[in-house]
PDB file of N, CA and C in Angstrom:
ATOM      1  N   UNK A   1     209.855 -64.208-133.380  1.00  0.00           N
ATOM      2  CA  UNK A   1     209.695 -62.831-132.962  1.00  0.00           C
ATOM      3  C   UNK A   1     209.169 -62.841-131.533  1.00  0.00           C
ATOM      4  N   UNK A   2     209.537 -62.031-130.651  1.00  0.00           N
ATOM      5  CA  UNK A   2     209.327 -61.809-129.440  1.00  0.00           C
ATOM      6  C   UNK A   2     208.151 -60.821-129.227  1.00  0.00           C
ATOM      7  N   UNK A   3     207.097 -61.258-128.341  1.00  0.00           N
ATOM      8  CA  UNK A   3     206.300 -60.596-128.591  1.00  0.00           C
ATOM      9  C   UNK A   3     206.053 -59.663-127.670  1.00  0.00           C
ATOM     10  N   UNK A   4     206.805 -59.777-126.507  1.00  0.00           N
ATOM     11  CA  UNK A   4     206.704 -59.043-125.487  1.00  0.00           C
ATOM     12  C   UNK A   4     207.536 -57.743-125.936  1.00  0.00           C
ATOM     13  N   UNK A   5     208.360 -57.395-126.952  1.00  0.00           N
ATOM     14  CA  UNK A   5     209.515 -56.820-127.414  1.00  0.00           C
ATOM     15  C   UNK A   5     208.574 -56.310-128.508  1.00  0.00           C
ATOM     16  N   UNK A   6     207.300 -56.335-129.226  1.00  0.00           N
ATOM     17  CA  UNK A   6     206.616 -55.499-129.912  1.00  0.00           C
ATOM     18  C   UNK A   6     205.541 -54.903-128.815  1.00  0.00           C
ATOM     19  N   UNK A   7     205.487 -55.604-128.015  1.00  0.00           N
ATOM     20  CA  UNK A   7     204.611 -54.981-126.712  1.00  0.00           C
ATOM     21  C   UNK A   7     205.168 -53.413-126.194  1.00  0.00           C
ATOM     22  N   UNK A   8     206.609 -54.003-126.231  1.00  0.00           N
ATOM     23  CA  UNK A   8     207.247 -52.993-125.151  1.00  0.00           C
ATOM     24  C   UNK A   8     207.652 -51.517-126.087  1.00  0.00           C
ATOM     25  N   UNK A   9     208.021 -51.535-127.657  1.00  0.00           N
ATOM     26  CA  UNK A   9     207.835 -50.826-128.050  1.00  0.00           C
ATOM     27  C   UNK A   9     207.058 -50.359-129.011  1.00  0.00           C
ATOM     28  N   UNK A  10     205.814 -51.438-129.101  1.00  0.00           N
ATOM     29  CA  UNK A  10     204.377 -50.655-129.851  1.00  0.00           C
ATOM     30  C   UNK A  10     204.629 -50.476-131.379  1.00  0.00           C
ATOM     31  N   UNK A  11     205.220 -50.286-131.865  1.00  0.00           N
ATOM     32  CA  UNK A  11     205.088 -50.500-133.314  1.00  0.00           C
ATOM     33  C   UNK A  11     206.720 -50.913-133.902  1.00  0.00           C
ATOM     34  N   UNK A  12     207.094 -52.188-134.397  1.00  0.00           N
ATOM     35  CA  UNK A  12     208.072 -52.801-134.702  1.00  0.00           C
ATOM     36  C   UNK A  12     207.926 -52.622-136.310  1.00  0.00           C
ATOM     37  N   UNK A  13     209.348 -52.608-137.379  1.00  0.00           N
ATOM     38  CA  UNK A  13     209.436 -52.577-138.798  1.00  0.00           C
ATOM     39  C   UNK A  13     210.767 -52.857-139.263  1.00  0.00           C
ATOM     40  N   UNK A  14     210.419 -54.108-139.908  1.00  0.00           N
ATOM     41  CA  UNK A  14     211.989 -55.135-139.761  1.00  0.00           C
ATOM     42  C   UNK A  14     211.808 -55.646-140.577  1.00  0.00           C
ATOM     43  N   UNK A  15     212.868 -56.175-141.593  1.00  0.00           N
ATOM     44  CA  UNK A  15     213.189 -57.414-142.378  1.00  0.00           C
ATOM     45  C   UNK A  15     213.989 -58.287-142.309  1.00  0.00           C
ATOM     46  N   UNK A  16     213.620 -59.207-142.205  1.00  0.00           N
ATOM     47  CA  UNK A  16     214.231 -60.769-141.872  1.00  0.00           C
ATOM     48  C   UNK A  16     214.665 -61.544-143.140  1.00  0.00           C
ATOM     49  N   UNK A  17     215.598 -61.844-142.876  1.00  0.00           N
ATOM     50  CA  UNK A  17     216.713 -63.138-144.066  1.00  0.00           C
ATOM     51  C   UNK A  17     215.759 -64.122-143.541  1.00  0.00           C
ATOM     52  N   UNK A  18     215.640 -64.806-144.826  1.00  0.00           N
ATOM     53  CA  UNK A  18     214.624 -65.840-144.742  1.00  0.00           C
ATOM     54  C   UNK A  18     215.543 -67.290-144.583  1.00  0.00           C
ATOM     55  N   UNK A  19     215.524 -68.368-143.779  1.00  0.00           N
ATOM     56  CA  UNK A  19     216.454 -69.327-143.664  1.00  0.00           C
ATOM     57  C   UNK A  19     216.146 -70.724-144.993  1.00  0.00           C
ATOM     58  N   UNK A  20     217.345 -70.909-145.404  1.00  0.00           N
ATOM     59  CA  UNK A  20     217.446 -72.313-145.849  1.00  0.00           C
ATOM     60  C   UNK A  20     216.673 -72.377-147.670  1.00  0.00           C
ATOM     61  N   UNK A  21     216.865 -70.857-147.913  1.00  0.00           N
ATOM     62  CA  UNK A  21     216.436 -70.478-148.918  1.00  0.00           C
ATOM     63  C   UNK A  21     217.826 -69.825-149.915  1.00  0.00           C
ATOM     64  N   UNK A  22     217.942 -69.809-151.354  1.00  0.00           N
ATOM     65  CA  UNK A  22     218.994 -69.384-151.970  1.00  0.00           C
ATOM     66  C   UNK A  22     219.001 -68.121-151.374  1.00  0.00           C
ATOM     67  N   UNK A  23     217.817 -66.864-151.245  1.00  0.00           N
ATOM     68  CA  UNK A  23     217.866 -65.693-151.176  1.00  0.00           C
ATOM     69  C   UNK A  23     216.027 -65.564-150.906  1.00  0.00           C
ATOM     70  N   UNK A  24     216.267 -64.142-150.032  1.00  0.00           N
ATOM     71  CA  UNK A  24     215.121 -63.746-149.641  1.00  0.00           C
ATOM     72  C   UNK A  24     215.114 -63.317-148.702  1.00  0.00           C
ATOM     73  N   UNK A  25     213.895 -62.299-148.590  1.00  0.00           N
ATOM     74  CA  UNK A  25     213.360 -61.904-146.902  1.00  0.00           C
ATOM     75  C   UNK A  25     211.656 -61.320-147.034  1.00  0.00           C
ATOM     76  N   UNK A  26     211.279 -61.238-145.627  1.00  0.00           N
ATOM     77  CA  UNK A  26     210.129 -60.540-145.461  1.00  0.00           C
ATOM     78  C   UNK A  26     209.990 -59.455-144.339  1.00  0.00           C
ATOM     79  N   UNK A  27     209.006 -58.662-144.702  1.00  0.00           N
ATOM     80  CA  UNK A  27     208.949 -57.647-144.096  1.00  0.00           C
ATOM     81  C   UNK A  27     208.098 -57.660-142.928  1.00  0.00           C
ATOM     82  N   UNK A  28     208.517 -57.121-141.892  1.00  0.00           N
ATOM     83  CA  UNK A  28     207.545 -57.469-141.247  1.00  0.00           C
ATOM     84  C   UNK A  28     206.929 -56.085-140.516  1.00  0.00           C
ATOM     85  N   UNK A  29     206.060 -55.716-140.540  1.00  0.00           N
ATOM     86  CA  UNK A  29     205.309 -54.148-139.771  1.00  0.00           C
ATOM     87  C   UNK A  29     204.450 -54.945-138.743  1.00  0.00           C
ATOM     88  N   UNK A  30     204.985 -54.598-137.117  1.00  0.00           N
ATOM     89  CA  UNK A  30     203.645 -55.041-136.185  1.00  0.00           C
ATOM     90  C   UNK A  30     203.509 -54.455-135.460  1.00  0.00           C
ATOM     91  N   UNK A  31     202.058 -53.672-135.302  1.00  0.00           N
ATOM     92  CA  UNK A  31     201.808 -52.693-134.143  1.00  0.00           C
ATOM     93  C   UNK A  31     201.235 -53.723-133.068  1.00  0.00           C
ATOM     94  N   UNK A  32     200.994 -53.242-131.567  1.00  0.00           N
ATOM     95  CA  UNK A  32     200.530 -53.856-130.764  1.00  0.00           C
ATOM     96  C   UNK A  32     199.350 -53.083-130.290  1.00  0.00           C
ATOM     97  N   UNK A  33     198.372 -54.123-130.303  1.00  0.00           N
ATOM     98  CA  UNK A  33     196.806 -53.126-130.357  1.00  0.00           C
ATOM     99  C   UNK A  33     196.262 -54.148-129.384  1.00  0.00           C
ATOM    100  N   UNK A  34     196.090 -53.850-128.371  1.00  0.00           N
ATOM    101  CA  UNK A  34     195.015 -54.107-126.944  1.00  0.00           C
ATOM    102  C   UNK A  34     194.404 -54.044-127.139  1.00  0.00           C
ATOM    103  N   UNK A  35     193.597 -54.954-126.601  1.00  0.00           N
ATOM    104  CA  UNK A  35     192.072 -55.701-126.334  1.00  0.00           C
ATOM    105  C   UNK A  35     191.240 -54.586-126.003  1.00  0.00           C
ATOM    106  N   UNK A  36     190.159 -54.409-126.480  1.00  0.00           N
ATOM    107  CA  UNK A  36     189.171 -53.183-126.048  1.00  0.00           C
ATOM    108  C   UNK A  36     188.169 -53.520-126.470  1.00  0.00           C
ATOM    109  N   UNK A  37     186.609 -52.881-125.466  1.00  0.00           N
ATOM    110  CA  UNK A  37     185.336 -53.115-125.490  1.00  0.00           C
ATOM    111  C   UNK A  37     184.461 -51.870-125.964  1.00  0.00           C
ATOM    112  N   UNK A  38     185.512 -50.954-126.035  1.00  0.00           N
ATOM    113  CA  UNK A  38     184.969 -49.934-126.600  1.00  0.00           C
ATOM    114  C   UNK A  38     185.213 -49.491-127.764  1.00  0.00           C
ATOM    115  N   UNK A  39     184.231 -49.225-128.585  1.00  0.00           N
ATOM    116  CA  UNK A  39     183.978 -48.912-130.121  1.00  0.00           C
ATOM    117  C   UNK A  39     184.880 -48.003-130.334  1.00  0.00           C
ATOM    118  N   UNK A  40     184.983 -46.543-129.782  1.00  0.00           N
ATOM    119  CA  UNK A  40     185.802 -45.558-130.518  1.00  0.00           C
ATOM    120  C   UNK A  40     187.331 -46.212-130.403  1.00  0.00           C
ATOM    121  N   UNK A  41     188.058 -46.872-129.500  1.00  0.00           N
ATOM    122  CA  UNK A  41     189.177 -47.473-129.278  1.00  0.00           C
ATOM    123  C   UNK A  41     189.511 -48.448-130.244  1.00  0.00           C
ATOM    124  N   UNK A  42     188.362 -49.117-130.715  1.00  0.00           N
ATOM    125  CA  UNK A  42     188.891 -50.319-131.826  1.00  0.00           C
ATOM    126  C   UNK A  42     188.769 -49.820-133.228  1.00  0.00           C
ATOM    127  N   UNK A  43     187.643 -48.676-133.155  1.00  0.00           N
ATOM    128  CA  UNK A  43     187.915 -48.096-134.829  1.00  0.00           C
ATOM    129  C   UNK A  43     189.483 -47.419-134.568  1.00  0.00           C
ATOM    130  N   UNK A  44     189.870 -46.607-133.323  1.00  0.00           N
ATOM    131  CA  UNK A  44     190.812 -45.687-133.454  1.00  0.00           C
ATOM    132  C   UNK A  44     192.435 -46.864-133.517  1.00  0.00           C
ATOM    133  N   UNK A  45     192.265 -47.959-133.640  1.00  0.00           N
ATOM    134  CA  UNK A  45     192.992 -49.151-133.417  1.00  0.00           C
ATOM    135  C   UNK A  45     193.063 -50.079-134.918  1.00  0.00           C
ATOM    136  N   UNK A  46     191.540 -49.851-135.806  1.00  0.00           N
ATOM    137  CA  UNK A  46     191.907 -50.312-136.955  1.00  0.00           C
ATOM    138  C   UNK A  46     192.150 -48.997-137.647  1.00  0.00           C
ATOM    139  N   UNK A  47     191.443 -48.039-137.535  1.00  0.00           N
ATOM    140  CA  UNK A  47     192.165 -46.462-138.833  1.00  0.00           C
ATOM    141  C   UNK A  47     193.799 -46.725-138.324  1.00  0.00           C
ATOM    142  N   UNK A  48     194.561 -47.009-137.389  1.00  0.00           N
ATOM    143  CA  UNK A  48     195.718 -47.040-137.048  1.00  0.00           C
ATOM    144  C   UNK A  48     196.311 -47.935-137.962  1.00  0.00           C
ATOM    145  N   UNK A  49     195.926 -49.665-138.067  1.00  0.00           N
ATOM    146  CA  UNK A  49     196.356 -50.277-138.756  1.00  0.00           C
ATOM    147  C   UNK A  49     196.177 -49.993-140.154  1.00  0.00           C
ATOM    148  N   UNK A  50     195.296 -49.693-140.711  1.00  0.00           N
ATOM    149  CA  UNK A  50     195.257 -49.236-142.236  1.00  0.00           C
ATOM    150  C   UNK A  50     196.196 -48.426-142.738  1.00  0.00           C
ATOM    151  N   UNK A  51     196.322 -47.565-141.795  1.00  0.00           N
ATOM    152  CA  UNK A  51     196.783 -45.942-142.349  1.00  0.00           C
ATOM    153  C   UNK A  51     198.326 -46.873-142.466  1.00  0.00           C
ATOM    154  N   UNK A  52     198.788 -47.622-141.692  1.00  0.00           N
ATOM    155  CA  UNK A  52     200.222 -48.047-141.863  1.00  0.00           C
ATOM    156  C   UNK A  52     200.402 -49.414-143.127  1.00  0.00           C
ATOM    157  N   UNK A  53     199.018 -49.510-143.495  1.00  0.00           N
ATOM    158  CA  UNK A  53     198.788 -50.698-144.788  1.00  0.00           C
ATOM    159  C   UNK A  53     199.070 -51.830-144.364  1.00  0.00           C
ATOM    160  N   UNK A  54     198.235 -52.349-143.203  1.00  0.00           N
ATOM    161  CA  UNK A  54     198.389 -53.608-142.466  1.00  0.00           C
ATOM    162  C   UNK A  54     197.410 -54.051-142.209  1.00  0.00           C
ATOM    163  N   UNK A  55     196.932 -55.739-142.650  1.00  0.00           N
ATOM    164  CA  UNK A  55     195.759 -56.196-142.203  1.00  0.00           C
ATOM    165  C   UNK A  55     196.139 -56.561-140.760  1.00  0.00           C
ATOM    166  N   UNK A  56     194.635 -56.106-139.958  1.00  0.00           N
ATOM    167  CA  UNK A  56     194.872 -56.779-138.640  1.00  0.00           C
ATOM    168  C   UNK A  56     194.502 -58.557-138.432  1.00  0.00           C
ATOM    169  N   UNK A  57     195.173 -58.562-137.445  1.00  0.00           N
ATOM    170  CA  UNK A  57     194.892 -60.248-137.236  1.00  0.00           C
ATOM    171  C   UNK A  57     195.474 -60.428-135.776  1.00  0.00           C
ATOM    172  N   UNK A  58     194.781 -61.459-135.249  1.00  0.00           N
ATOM    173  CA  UNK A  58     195.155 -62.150-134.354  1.00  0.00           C
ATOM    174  C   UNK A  58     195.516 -63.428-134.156  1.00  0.00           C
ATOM    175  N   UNK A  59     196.854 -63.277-133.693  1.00  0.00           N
ATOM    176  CA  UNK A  59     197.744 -64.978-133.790  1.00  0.00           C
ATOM    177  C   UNK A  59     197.354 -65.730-132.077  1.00  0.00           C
ATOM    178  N   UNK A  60     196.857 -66.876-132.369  1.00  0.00           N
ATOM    179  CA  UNK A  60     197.404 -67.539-131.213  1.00  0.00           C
ATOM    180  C   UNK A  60     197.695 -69.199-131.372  1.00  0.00           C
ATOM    181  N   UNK A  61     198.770 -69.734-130.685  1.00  0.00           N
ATOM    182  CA  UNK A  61     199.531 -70.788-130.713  1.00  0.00           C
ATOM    183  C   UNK A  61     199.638 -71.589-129.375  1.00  0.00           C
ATOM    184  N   UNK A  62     198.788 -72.852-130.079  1.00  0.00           N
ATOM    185  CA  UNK A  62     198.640 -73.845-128.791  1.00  0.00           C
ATOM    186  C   UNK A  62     199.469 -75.184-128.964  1.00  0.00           C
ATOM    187  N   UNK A  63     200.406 -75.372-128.226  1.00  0.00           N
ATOM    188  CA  UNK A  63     201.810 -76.514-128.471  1.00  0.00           C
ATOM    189  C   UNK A  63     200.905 -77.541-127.408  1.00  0.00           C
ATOM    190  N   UNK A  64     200.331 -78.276-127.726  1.00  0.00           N
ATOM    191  CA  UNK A  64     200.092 -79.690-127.431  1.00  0.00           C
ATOM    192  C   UNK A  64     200.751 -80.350-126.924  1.00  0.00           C
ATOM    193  N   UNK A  65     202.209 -80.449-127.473  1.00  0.00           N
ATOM    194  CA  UNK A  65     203.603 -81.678-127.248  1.00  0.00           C
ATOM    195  C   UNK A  65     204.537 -81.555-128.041  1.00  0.00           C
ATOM    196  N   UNK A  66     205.517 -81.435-127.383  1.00  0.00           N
ATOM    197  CA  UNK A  66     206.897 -81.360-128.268  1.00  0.00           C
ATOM    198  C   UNK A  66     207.890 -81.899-127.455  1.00  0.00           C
ATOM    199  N   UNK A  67     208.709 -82.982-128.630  1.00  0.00           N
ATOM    200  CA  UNK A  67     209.175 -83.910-127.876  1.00  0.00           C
ATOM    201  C   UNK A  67     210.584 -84.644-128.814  1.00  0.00           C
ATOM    202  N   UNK A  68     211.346 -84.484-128.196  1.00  0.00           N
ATOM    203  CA  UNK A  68     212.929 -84.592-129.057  1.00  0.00           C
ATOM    204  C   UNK A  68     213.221 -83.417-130.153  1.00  0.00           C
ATOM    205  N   UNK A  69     213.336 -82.510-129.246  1.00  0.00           N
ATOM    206  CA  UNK A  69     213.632 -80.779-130.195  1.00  0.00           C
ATOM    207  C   UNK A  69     215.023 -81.105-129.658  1.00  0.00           C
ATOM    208  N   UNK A  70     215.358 -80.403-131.024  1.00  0.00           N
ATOM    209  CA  UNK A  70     216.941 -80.420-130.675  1.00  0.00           C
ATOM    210  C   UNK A  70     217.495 -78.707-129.761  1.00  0.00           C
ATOM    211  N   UNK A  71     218.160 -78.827-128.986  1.00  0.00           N
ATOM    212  CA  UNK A  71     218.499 -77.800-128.106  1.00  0.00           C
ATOM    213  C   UNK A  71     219.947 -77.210-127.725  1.00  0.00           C
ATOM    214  N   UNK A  72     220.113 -75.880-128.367  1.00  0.00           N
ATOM    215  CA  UNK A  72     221.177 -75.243-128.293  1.00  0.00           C
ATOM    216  C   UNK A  72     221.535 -74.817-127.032  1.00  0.00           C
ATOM    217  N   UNK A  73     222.861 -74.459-126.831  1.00  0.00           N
ATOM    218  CA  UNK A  73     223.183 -73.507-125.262  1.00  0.00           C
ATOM    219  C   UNK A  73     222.484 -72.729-125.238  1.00  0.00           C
ATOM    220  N   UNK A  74     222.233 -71.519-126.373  1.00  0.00           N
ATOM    221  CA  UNK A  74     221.587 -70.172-125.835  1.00  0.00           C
ATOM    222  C   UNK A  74     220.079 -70.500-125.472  1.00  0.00           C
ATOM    223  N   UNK A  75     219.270 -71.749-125.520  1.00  0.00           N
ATOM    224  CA  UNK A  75     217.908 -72.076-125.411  1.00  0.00           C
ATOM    225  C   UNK A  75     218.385 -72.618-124.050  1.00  0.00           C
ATOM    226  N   UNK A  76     219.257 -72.984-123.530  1.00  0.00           N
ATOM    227  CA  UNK A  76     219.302 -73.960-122.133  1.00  0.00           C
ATOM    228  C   UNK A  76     219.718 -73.036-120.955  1.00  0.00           C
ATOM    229  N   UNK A  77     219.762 -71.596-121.713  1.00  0.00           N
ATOM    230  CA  UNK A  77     220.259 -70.594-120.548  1.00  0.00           C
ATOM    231  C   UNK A  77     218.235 -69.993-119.805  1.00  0.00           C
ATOM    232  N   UNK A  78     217.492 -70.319-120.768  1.00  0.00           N
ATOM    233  CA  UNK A  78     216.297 -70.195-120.573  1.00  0.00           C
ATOM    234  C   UNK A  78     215.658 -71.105-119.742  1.00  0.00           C
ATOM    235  N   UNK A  79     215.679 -72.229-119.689  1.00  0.00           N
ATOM    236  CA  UNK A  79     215.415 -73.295-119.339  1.00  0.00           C
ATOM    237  C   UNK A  79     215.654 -73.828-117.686  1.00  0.00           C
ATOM    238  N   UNK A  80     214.495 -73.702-117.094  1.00  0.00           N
ATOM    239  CA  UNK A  80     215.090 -74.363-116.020  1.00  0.00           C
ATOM    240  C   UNK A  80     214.339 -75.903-115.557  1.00  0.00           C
ATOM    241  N   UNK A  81     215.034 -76.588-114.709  1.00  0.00           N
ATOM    242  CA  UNK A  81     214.720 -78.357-114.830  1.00  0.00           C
ATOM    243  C   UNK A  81     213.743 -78.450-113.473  1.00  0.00           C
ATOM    244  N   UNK A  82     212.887 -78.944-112.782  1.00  0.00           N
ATOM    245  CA  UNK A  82     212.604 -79.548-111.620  1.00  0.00           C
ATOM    246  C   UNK A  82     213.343 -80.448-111.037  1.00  0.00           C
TER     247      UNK A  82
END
């Protein structure tokens, strides 16, 4: 999932075919809720998430090393070399 693409339109609600499985999917609901230091903004940020029946959470992902991924054309149109 692209995250700049739930950024850009603030509340995303989708279900995804699950891969390499007989059958399945999941649902996915994600609002995008900014960082804030102020109290009325983060209650008015979790009553937001509730009311839509979503625990909040924060993801973050640190890639260390990755090394012999296999790589399609549409990933090498991204890609640029030094």
């Amino acid at each position: 999932m692209d995250l700049n693409f739930v950024r850009r339109e603030g509340v995303v609600d989708l279900w995804l075919e699950l891969e390499d499985v007989k059958k399945g999917q999941i649902h996915l609901k994600l609002i995008w809720l900014g960082f804030s230091d102020q109290q009325a903004k983060i209650k008015e940020a979790v009553d937001q998430s509730q009311a839509y029946g979503l625990a909040s959470a924060l993801l973050t992902v640190r890639l260390d090393s990755a090394k012999n991924l296999p790589v399609s054309n549409s990933q090498c149109r991204n890609v640029t070399t030094k």
